[in-house]
C-alpha atoms as a PDB file:
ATOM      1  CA  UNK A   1      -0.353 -14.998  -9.273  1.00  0.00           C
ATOM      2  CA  UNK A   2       3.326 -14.350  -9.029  1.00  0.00           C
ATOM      3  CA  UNK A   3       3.741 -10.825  -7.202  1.00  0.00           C
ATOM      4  CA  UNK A   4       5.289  -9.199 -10.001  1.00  0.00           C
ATOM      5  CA  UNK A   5       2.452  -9.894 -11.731  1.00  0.00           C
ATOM      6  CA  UNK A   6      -0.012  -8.300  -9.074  1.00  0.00           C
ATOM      7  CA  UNK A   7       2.535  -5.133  -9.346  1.00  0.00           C
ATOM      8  CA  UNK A   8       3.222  -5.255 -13.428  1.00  0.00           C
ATOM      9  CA  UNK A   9      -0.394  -3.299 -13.705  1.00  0.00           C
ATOM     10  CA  UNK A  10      -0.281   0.494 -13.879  1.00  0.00           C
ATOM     11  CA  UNK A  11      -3.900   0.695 -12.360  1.00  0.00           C
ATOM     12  CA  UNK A  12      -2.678  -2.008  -9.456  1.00  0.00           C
ATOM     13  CA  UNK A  13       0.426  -0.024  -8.706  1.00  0.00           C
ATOM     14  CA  UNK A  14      -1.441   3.493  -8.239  1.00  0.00           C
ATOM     15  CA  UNK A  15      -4.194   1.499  -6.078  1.00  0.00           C
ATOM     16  CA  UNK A  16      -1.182   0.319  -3.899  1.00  0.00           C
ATOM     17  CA  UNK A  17       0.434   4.011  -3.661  1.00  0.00           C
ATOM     18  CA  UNK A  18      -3.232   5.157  -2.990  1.00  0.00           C
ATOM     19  CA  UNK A  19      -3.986   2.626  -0.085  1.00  0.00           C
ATOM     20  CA  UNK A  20      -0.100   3.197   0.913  1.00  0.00           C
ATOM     21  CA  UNK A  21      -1.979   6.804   2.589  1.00  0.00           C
ATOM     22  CA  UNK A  22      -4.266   5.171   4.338  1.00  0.00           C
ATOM     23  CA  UNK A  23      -7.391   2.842   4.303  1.00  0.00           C
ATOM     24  CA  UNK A  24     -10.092   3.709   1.713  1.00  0.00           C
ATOM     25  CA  UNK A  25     -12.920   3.200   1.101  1.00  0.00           C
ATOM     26  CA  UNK A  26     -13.236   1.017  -2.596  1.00  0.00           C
ATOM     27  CA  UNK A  27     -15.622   4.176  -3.742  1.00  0.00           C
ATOM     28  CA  UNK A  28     -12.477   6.578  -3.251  1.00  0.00           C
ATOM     29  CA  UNK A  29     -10.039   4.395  -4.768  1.00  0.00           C
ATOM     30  CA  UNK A  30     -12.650   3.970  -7.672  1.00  0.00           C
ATOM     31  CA  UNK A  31     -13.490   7.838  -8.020  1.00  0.00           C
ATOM     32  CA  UNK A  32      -9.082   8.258  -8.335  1.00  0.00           C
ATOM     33  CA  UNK A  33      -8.943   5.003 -10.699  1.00  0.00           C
ATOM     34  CA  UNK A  34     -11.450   6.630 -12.616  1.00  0.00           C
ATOM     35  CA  UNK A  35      -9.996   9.786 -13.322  1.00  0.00           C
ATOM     36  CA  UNK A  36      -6.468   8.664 -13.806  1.00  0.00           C
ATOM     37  CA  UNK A  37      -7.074   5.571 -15.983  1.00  0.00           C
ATOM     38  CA  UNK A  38     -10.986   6.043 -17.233  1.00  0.00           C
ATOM     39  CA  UNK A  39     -12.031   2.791 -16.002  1.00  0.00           C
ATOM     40  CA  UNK A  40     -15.303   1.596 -14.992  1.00  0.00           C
ATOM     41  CA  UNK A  41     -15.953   0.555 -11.121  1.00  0.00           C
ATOM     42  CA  UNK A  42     -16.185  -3.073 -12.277  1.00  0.00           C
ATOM     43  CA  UNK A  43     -12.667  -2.899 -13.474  1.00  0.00           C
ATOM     44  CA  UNK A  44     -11.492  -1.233 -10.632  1.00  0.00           C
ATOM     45  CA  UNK A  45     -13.440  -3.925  -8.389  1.00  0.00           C
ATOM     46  CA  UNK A  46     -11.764  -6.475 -10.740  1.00  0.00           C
ATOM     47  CA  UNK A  47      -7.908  -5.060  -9.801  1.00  0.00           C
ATOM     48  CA  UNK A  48      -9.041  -4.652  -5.189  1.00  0.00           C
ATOM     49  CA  UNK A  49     -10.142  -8.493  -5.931  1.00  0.00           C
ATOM     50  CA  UNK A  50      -6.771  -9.194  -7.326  1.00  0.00           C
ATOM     51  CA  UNK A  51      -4.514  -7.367  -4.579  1.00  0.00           C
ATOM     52  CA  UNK A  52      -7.140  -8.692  -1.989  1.00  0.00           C
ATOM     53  CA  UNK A  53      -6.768 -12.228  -3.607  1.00  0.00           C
ATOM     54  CA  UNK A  54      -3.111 -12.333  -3.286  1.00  0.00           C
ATOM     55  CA  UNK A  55      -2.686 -10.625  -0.236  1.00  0.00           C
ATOM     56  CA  UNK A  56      -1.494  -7.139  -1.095  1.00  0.00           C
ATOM     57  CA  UNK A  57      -4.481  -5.744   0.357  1.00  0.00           C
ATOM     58  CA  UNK A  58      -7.256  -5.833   3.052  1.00  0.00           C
ATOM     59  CA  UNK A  59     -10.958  -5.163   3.389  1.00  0.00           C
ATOM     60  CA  UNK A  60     -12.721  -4.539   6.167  1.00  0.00           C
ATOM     61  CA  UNK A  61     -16.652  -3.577   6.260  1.00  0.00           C
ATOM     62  CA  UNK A  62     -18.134  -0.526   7.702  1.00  0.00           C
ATOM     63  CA  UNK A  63     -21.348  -0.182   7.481  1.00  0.00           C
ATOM     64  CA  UNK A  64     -22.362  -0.370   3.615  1.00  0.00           C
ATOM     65  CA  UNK A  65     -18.562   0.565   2.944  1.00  0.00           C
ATOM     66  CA  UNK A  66     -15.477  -1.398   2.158  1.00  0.00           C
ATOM     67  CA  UNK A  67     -12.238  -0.293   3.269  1.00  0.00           C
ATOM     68  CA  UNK A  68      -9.033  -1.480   1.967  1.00  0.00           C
ATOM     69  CA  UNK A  69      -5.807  -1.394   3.097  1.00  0.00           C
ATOM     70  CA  UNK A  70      -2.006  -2.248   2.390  1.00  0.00           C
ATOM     71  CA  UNK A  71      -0.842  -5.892   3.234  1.00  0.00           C
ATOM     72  CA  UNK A  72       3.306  -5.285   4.095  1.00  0.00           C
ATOM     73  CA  UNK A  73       3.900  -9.038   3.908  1.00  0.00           C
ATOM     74  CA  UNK A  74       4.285  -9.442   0.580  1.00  0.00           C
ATOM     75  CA  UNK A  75       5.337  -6.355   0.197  1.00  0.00           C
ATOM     76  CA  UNK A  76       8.397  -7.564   2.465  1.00  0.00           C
ATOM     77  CA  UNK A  77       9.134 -10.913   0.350  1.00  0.00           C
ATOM     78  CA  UNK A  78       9.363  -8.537  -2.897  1.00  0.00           C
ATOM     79  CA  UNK A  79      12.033  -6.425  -0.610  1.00  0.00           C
ATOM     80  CA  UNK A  80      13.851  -9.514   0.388  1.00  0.00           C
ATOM     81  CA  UNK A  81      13.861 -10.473  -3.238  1.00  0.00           C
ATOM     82  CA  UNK A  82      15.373  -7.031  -4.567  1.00  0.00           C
ATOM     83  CA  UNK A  83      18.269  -7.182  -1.948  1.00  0.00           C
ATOM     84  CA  UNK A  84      20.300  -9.392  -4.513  1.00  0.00           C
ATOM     85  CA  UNK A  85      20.037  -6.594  -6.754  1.00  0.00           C
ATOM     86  CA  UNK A  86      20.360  -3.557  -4.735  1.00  0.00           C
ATOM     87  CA  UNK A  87      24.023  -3.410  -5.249  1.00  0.00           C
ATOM     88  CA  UNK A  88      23.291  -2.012  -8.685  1.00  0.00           C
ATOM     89  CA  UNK A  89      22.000   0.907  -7.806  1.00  0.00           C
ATOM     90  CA  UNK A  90      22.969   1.531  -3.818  1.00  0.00           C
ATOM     91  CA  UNK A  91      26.976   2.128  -4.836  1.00  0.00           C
ATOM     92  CA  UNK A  92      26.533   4.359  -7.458  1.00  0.00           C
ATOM     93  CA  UNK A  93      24.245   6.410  -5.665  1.00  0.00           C
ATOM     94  CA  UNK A  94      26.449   6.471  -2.375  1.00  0.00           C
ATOM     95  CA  UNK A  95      29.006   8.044  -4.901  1.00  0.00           C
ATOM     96  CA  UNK A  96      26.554  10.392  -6.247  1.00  0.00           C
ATOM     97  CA  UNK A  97      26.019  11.411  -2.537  1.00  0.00           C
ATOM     98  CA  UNK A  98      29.992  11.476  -1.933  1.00  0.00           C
ATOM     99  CA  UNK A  99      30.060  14.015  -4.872  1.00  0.00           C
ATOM    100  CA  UNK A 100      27.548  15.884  -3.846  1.00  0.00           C
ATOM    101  CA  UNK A 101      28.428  16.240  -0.289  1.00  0.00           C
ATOM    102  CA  UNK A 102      31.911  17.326  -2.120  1.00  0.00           C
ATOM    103  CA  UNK A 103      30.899  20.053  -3.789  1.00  0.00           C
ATOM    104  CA  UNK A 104      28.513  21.610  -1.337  1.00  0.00           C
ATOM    105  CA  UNK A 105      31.173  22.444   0.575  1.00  0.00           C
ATOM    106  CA  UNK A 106      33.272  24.023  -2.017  1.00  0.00           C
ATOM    107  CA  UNK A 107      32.814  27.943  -2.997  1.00  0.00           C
ATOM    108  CA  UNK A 108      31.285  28.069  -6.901  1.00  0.00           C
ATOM    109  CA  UNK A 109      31.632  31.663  -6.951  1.00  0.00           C
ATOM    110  CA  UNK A 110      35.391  33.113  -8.581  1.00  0.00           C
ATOM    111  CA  UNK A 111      37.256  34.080  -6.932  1.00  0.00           C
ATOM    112  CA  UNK A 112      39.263  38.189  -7.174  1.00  0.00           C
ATOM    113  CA  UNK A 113      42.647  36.721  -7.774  1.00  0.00           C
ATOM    114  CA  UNK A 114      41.368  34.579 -10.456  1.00  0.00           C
ATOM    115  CA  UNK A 115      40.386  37.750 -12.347  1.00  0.00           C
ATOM    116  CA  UNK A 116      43.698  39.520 -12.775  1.00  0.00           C
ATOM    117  CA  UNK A 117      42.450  43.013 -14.319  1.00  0.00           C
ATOM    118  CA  UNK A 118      39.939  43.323 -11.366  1.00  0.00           C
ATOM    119  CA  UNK A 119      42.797  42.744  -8.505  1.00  0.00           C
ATOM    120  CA  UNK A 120      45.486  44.811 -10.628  1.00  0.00           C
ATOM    121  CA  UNK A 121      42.781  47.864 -11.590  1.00  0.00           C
ATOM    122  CA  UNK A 122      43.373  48.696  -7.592  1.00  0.00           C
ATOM    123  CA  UNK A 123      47.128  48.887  -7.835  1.00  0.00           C
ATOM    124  CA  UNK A 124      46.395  51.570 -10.668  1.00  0.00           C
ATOM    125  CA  UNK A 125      44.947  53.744  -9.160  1.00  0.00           C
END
């Protein structure tokens, strides 16, 4: 299965953020799954086979429990493969940054001599 695949699944993705914390164990994973999604813990079996399957995750017994875990290598090839695209977004958000760095600088609040009857209402008087 193509790794875009593996990653094109909702429930898949929110495993992968949930193992991204840490190892759990597959009844955690299954009680989250659950809740978010209202799936069954065959289904959410079905999706740590999957990422297990092609290597996205690990599983190591302890005891009665299996713990699962992020795999970074393929994590990495999908990385390598987004480089040729990162262009699209990395310039236009180092400009965004530019700006913003820009303006934080800059004093948002008007100044008196840009108010002409509040600096002349002191000459009055």
């Amino acid at each position: 299965m193509h790794a875009f695949d593996v990653l094109g699944d909702p429930v898949r993705r929110r495993i992968m953020e949930l193992l991204s914390e840490g190892e759990l164990s597959a009844g955690q994973v299954t009680e989250v799954a659950a809740a978010e999604f209202g799936i069954s813990q065959p289904t959410v079996s079905g999706h740590l086979r999957v990422l297990r399957e092609n290597g996205f995750a690990t599983v190591r017994r302890e005891g009665t429990r299996r713990l699962y875990a992020v795999e970074s290598a393929p994590l990495q090839e999908v990385d390598r493969w987004l480089d040729g695209f990162r262009r699209f977004w990395s310039q236009p958000l180092d400009a965004l940054a530019t700006e913003l760095a820009r303006g934080s600088g800059q004093d948002r609040r008007p100044s008196r001599s840009t108010h002409p009857e509040s600096s002349t209402e002191g000459d009055r008087q």
